[in-house]
Protein backbone atom coordinates (compact mmCIF):
# COMPACT_ATOMS: atom_id res chain seq x y z
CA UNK A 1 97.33 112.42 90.14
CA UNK A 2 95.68 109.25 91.09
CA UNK A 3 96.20 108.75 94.64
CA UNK A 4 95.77 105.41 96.62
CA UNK A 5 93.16 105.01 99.16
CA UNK A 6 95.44 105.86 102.23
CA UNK A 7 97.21 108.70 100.39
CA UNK A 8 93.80 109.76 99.78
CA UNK A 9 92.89 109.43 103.11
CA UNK A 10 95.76 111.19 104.00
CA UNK A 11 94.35 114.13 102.19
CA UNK A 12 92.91 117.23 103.95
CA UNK A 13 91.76 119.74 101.20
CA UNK A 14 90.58 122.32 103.71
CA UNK A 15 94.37 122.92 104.09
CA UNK A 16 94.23 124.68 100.81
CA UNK A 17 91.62 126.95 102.08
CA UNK A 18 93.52 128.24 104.87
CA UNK A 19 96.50 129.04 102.30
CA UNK A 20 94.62 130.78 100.62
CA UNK A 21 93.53 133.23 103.09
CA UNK A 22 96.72 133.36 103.75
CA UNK A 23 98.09 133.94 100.41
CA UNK A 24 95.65 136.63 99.73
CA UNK A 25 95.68 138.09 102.46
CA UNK A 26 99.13 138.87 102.62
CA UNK A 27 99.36 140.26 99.26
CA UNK A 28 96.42 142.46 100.75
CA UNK A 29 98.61 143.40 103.50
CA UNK A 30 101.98 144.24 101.24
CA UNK A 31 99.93 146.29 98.86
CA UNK A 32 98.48 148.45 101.54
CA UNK A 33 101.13 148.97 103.17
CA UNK A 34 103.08 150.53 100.12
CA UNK A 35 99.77 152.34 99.00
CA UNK A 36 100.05 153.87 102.56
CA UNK A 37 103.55 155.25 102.40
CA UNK A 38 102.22 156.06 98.71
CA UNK A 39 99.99 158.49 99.89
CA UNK A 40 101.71 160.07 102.89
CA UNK A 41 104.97 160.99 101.01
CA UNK A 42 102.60 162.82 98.60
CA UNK A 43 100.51 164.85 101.08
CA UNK A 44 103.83 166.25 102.13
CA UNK A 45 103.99 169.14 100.47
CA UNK A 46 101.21 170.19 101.46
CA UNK A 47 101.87 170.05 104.67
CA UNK A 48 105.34 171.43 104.21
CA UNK A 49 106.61 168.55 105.54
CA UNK A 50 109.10 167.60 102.54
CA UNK A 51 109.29 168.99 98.65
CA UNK A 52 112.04 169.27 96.14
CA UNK A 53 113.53 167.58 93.86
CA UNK A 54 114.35 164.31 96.00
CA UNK A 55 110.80 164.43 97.03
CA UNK A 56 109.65 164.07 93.24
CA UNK A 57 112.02 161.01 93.18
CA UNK A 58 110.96 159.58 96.03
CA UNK A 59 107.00 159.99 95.15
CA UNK A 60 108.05 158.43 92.16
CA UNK A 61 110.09 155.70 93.72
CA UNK A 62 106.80 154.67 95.55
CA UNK A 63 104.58 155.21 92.96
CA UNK A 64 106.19 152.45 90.92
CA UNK A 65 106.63 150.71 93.91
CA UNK A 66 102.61 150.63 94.40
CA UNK A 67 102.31 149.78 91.19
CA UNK A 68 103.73 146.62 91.54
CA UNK A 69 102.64 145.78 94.74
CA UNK A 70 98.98 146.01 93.44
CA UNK A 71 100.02 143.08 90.74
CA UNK A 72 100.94 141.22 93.56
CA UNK A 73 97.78 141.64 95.27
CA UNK A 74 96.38 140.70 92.19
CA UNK A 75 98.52 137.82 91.99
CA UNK A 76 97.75 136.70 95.15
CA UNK A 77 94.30 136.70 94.52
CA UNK A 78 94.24 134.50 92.02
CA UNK A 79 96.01 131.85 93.36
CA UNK A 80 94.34 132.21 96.72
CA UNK A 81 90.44 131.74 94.31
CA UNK A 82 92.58 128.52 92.65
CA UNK A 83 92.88 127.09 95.86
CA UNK A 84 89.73 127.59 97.42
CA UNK A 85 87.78 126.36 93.96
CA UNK A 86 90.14 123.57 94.62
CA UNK A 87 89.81 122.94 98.39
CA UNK A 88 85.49 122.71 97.32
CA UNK A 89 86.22 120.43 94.22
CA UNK A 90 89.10 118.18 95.27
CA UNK A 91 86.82 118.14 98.77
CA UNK A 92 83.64 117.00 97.76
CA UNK A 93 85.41 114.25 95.21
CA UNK A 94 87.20 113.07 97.99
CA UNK A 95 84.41 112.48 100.35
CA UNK A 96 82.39 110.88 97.31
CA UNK A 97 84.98 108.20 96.73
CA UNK A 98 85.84 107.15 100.39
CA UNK A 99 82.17 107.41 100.70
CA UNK A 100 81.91 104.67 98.31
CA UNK A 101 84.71 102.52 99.62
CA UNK A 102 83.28 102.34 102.79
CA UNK A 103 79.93 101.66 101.90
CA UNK A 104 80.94 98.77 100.09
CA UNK A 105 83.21 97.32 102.60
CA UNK A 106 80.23 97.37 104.74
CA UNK A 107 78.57 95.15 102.78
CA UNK A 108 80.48 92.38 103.87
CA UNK A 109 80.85 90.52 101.12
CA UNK A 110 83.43 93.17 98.58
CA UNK A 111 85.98 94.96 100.00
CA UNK A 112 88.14 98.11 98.01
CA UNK A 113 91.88 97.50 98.48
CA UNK A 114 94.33 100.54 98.74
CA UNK A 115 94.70 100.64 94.76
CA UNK A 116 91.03 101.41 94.65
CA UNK A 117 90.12 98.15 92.65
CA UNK A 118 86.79 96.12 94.28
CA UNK A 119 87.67 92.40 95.57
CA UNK A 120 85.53 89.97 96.77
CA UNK A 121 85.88 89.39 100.42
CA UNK A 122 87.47 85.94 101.63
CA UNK A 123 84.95 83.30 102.94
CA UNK A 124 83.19 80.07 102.19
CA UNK A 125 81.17 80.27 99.18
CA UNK A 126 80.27 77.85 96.71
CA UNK A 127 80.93 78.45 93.27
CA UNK A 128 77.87 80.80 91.71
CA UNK A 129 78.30 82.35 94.99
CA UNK A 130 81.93 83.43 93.73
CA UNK A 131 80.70 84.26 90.41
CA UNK A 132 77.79 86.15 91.17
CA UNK A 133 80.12 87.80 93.66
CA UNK A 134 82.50 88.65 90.83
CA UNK A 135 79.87 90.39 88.62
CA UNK A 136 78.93 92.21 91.56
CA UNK A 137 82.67 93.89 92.42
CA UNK A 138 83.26 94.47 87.87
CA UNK A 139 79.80 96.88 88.29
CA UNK A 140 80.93 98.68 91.30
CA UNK A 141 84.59 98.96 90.08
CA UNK A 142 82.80 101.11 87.61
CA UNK A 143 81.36 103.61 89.56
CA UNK A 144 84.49 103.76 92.07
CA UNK A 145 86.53 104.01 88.82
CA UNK A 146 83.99 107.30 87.79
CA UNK A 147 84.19 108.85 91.29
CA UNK A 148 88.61 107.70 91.18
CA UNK A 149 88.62 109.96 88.17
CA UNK A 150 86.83 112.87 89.29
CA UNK A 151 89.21 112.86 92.20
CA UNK A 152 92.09 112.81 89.98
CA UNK A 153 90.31 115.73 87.50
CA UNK A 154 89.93 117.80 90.52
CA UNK A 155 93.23 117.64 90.95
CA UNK A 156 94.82 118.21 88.27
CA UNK A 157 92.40 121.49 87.76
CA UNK A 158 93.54 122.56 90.60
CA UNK A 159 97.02 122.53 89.84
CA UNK A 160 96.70 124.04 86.71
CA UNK A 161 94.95 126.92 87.74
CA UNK A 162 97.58 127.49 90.11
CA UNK A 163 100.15 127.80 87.45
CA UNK A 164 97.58 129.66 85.07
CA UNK A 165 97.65 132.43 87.83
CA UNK A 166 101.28 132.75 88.16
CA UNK A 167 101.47 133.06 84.34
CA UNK A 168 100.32 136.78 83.92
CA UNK A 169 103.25 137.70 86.42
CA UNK A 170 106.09 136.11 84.68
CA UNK A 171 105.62 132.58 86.27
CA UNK A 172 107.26 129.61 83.92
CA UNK A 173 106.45 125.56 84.82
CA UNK A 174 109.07 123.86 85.26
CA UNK A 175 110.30 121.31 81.97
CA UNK A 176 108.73 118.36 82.22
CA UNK A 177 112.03 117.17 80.11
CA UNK A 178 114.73 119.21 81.93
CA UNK A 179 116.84 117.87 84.61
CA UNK A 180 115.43 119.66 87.70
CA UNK A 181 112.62 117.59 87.61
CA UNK A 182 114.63 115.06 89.25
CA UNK A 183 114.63 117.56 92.09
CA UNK A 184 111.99 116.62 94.90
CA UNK A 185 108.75 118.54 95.01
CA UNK A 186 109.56 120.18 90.70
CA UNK A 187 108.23 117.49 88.53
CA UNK A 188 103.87 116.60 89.43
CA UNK A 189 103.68 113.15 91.30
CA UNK A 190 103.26 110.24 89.46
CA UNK A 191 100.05 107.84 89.77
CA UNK A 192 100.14 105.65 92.84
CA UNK A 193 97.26 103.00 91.32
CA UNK A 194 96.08 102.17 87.55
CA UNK A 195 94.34 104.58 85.98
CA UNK A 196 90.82 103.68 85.05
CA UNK A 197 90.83 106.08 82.42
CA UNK A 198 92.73 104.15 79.98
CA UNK A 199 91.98 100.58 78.57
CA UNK A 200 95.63 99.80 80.28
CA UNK A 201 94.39 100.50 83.98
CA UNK A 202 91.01 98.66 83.40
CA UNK A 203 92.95 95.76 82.62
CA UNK A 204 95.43 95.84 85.51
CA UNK A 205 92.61 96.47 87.68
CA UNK A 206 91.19 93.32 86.35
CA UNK A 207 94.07 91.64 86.65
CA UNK A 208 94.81 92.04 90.25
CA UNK A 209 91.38 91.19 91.08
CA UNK A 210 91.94 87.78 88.80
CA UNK A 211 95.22 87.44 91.02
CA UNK A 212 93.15 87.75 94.27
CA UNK A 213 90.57 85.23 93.41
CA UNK A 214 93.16 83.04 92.36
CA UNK A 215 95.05 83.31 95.65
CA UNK A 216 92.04 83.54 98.62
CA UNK A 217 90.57 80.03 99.41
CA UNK A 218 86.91 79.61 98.98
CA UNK A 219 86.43 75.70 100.01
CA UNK A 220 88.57 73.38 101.65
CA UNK A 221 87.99 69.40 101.38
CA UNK A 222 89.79 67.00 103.44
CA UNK A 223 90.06 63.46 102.13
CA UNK A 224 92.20 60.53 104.52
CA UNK A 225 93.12 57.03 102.39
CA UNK A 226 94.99 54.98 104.88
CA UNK A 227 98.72 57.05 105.50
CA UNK A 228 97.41 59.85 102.66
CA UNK A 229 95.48 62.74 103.47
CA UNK A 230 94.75 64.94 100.57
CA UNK A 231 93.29 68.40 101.41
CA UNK A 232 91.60 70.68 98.41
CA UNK A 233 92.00 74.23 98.84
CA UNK A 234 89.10 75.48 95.76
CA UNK A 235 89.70 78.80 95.25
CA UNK A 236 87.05 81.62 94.74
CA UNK A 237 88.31 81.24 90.83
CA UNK A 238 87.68 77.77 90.87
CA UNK A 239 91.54 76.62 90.45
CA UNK A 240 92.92 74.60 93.45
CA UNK A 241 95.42 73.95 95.47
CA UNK A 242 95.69 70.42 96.32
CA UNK A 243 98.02 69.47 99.39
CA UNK A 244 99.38 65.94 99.78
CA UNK A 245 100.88 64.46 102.81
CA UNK A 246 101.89 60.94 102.07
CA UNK A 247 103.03 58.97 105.06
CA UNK A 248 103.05 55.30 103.70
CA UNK A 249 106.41 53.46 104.39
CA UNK A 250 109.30 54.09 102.24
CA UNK A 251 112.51 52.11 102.78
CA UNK A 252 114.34 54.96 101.46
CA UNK A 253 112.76 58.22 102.21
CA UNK A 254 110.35 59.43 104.92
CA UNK A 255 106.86 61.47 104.62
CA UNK A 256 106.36 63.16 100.77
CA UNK A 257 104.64 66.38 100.94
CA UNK A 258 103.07 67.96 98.12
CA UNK A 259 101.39 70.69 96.79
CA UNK A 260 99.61 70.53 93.14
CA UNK A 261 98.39 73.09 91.45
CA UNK A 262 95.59 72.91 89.04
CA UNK A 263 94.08 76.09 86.96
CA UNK A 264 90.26 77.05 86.72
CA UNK A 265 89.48 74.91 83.99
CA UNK A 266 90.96 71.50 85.88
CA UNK A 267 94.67 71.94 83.69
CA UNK A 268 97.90 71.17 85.27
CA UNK A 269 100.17 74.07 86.26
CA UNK A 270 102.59 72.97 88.74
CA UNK A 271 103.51 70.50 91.61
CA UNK A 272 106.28 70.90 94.45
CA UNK A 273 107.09 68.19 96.84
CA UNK A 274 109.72 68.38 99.67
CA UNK A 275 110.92 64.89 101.09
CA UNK A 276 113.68 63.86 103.38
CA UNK A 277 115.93 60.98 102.66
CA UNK A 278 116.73 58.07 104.78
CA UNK A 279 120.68 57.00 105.67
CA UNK A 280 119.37 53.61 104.12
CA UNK A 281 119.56 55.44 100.77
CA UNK A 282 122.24 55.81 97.86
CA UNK A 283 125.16 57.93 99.54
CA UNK A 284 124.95 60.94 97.42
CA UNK A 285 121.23 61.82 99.12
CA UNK A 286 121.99 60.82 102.96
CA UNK A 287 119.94 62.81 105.23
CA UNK A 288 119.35 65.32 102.21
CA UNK A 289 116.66 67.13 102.09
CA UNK A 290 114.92 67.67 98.26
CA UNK A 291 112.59 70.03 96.99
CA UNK A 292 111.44 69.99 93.71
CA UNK A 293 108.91 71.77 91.63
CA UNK A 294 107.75 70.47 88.11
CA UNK A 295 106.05 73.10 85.77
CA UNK A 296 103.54 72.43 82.71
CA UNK A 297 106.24 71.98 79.95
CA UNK A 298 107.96 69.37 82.10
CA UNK A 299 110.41 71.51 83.63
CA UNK A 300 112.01 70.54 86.83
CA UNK A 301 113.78 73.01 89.21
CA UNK A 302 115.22 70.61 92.23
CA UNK A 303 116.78 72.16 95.12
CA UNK A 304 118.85 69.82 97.18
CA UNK A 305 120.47 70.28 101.36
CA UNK A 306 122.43 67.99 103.09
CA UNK A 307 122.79 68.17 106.89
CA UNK A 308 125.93 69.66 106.70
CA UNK A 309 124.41 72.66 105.15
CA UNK A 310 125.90 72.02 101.41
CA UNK A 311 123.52 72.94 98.93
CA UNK A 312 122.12 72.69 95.27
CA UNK A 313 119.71 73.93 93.21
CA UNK A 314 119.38 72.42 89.47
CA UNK A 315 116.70 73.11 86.39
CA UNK A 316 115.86 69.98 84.06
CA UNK A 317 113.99 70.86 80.94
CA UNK A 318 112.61 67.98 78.72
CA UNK A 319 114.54 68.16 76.13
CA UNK A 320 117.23 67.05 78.72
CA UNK A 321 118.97 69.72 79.28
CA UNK A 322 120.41 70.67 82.55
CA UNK A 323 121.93 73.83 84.24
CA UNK A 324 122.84 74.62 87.79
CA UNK A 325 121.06 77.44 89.53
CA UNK A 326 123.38 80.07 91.99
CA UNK A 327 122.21 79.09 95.95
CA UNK A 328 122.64 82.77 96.47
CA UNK A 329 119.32 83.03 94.42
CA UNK A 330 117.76 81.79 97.52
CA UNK A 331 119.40 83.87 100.11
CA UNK A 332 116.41 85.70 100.79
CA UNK A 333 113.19 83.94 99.61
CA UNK A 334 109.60 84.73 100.27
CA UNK A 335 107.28 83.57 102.96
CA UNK A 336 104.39 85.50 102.83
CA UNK A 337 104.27 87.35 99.28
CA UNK A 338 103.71 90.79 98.65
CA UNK A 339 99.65 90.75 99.18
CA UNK A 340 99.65 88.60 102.34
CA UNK A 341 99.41 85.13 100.33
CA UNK A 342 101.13 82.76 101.63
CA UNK A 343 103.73 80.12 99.44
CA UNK A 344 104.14 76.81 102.33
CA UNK A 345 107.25 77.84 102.78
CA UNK A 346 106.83 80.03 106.27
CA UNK A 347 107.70 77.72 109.17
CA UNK A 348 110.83 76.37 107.10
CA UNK A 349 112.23 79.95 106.77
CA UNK A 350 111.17 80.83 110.53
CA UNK A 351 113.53 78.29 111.81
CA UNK A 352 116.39 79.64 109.56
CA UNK A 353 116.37 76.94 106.75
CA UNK A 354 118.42 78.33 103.76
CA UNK A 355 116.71 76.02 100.72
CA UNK A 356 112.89 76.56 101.04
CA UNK A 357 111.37 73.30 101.82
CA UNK A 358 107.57 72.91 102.16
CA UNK A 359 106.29 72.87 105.79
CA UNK A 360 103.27 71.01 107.06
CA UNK A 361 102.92 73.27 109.64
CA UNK A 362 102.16 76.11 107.32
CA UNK A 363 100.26 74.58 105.22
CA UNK A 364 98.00 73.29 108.17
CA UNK A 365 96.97 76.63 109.04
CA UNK A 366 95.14 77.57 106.02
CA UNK A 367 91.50 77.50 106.58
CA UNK A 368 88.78 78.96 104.20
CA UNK A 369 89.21 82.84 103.39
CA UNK A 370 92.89 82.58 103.82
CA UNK A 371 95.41 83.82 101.02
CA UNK A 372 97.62 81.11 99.37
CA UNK A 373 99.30 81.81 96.25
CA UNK A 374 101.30 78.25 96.44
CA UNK A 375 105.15 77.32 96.68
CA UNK A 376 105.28 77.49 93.11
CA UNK A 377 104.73 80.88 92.81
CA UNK A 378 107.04 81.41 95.79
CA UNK A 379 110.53 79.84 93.91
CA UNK A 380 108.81 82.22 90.54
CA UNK A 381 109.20 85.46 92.87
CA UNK A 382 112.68 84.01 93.60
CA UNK A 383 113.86 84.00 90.23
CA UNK A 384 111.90 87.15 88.62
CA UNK A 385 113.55 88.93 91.64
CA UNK A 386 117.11 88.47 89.76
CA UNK A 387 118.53 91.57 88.11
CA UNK A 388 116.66 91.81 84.26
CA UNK A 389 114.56 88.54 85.07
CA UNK A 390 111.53 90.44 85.12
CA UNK A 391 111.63 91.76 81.34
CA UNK A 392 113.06 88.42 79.94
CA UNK A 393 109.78 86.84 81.67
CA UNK A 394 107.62 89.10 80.50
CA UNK A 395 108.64 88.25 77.07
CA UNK A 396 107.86 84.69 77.24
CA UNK A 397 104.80 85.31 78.88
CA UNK A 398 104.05 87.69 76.30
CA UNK A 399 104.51 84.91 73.78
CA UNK A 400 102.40 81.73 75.38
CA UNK A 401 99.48 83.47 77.24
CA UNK A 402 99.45 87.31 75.87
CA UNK A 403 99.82 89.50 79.19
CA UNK A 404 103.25 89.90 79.71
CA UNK A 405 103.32 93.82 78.93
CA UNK A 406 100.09 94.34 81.58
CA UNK A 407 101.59 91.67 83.54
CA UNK A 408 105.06 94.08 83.91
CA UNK A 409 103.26 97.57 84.24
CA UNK A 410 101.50 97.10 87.37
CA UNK A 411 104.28 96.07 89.60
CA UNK A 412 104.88 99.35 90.52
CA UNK A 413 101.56 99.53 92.42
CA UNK A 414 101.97 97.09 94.43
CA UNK A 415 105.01 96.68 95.79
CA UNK A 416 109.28 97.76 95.01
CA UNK A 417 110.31 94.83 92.25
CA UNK A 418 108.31 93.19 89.81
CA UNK A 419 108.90 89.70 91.15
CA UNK A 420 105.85 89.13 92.42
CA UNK A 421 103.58 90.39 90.20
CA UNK A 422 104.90 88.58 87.04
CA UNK A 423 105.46 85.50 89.29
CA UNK A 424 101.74 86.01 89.99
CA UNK A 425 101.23 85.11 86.70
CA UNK A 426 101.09 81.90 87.10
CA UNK A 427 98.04 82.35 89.27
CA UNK A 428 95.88 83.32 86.25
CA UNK A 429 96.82 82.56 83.66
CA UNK A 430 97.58 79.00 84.38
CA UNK A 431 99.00 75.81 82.43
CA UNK A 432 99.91 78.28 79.60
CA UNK A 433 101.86 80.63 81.58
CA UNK A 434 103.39 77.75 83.64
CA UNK A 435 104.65 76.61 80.58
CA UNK A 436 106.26 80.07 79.88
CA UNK A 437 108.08 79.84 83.32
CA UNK A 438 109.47 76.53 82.44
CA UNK A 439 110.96 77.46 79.20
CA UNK A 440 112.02 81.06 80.75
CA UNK A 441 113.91 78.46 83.26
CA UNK A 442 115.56 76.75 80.68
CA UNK A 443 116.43 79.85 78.69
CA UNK A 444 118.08 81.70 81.55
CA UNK A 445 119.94 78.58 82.98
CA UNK A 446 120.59 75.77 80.69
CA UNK A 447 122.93 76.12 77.78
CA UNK A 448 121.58 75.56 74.16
């Protein structure tokens, strides 16, 4: 298997040398004890201790008895040697790979997260900085990758020869296809992390790096125009993250804050704002509370609370369609997303808000190295969290930017439900895949 980096740690490989000793010498033990009583029962005669006919039986009796009780010595044997070869080759891969991890978190400037793929560590940095950065974590991935393998080849060796030894008794592996694999400890443990050995893995490894630079500020700029401060968060991709408080006088609403969201190469991908309206205003939005976010395509998803804690939550598409979205979609929405990144929503939620609703608290306490993935992503990992939203995403993904099926396969890596990793999407791929979400939006909620 390919284990994770704490699993791995987790590992102690000298424990299979100590079962082996144990193993073997126990069959030792059985054997000679049987070859004893063997031996004694047929000195008796001679020493006119016991002859006859039940004698004859019994010598025979023991003699078959020794006979199998040296196969099981031999047995033993053999799977004892399996697991000491495997305690020194699963052992030294281990210590070559963890090695390597740490060595390159010292560095300072990469770090190796728990799926074993090589990030570069949050700070300020201009932009070659992040590049040259970049190139620097694709070479090592490749030798961690190597040393990831010969962990996993180690271990699988060992396991076979395990079940190679048992064969020559009688011993049968278990179906892979049979129904007690679904019995703890029958079927082999799956991967925990991609596998590097396959052009799959590489690219999910890739992928969650592309997710991490897209996510872990780099630069922050802080610009003040009378009542408007705009602050740009550059990430170590180059996208950004530009957040908006506009305090200028309104007659009908009070402070606008917003949060844009431009990809890599400067394109548009998404913009929430949250504002609260005045009791000046029309009567259907008194004291309301609106958040909206507006995608690529044009898509607008608008959630709407009143102080009386009635709520909405509606998509617009351009063509002009509209469709309402269930509240209970929101009943438990993310803060802080899988990955530590954080969405703007956090200080809303703390205080027990039920719509998420952008909070200038939270986004005031991002500074440079931080993780932000942006509200927009946040309300994605909402949705993709519904029952079969994942695989219908994936789809349209799969149509507009061409990821959808690597997008889907390493969710299970990372954390329980895809929702954040497809929602992550959005991260990388940019404008095109914010399109996708859009017109996934109208799809799932707007009638044709």
């Amino acid at each position: 298997m390919l284990p994770s980096r704490p699993r791995l740690e987790g590992w102690n490989p000298d424990s299979l040398a100590f079962a082996a000793k144990t193993v073997r010498d126990n069959g030792v033990a059985v054997g000679e004890a049987v070859s004893r009583a063997h031996t004694s029962i047929g000195e008796m005669p001679e020493t006119r201790a016991w002859k006859g006919p039940a004698h004859t039986a019994a010598t025979e009796m023991f003699g078959r008895a020794k006979t199998r009780t040296d196969a099981l010595a031999e047995y033993t044997s053999a799977i004892a040697t399996a697991l000491e070869d495997g305690a020194g080759s699963i052992g030294a891969a281990r210590t070559a790979l963890l090695n390597k991890a740490d060595a390159i978190d010292m560095t300072g400037q990469l770090r190796v997260s728990d799926q074993w793929v090589v990030l570069v560590t949050g700070g300020q940095m201009t932009a070659e900085q992040a590049a040259a950065l970049e190139k620097r974590a694709q070479a090592e991935q490749v030798t961690v990758n190597g040393l990831l393998s010969a962990v996993s080849a180690a271990d699988d060796e060992t396991a076979d020869s395990v079940m190679a030894a048992g064969k020559k008794p009688g011993f049968e592996a278990p179906d892979p296809t049979g129904p007690e694999n679904l019995l703890p400890g029958v079927a082999r443990p799956g991967d925990d992390v991609p596998n590097p050995m396959t052009m799959t893995g590489v690219m999910q490894q890739a992928m969650l790096r592309d997710i991490e630079m897209s996510q872990t500020i780099r630069d922050t700029k802080v610009e003040t125009d009378g009542d408007v401060t705009t602050t740009t968060h550059t990430m170590q991709d180059g996208s950004t993250q530009v957040i908006t408080e506009d305090n200028e006088y309104k007659w009908d609403r009070g402070p606008t804050l917003r949060v844009t969201h431009y990809d890599k190469d400067g394109n548009f991908v998404s913009q929430t704002s949250t504002v609260t309206w005045k009791p000046d205003t029309t009567y259907a939005l008194r004291g309301a509370t609106t958040t909206s976010t507006r995608l690529a395509d044009g898509t607008v998803l608008e959630n709407t609370q009143w102080p009386d804690g009635r709520a909405t939550a509606t998509v617009h598409t351009p063509d002009g369609r509209q469709g309402d979205i269930p509240i209970e979609l929101f009943s438990n929405p993310p803060a802080v997303i899988a990955g530590g990144a954080a969405t703007g929503f956090e200080q809303y939620l703390a205080q027990g808000g039920s719509i998420p609703k952008l909070s200038a608290e939270a986004l005031g306490d991002l500074r440079v190295g931080a993780k932000f993935a942006g509200p927009a992503i946040g309300v994605a990992e909402m949705v993709f969290n519904m029952a079969g939203a994942e695989t219908a995403f994936e789809r349209c993904v799969d149509t507009y930017a061409g990821i959808g099926s690597i997008a889907g396969g390493f969710a299970p890596v990372l954390v329980p439900g895809a929702g954040w990793a497809v929602a992550s999407v959005l991260s990388v791929a940019g404008s095109q895949a914010g399109s996708a979400f859009g017109t996934f939006l109208g799809n799932q909620f707007c009638s044709r």
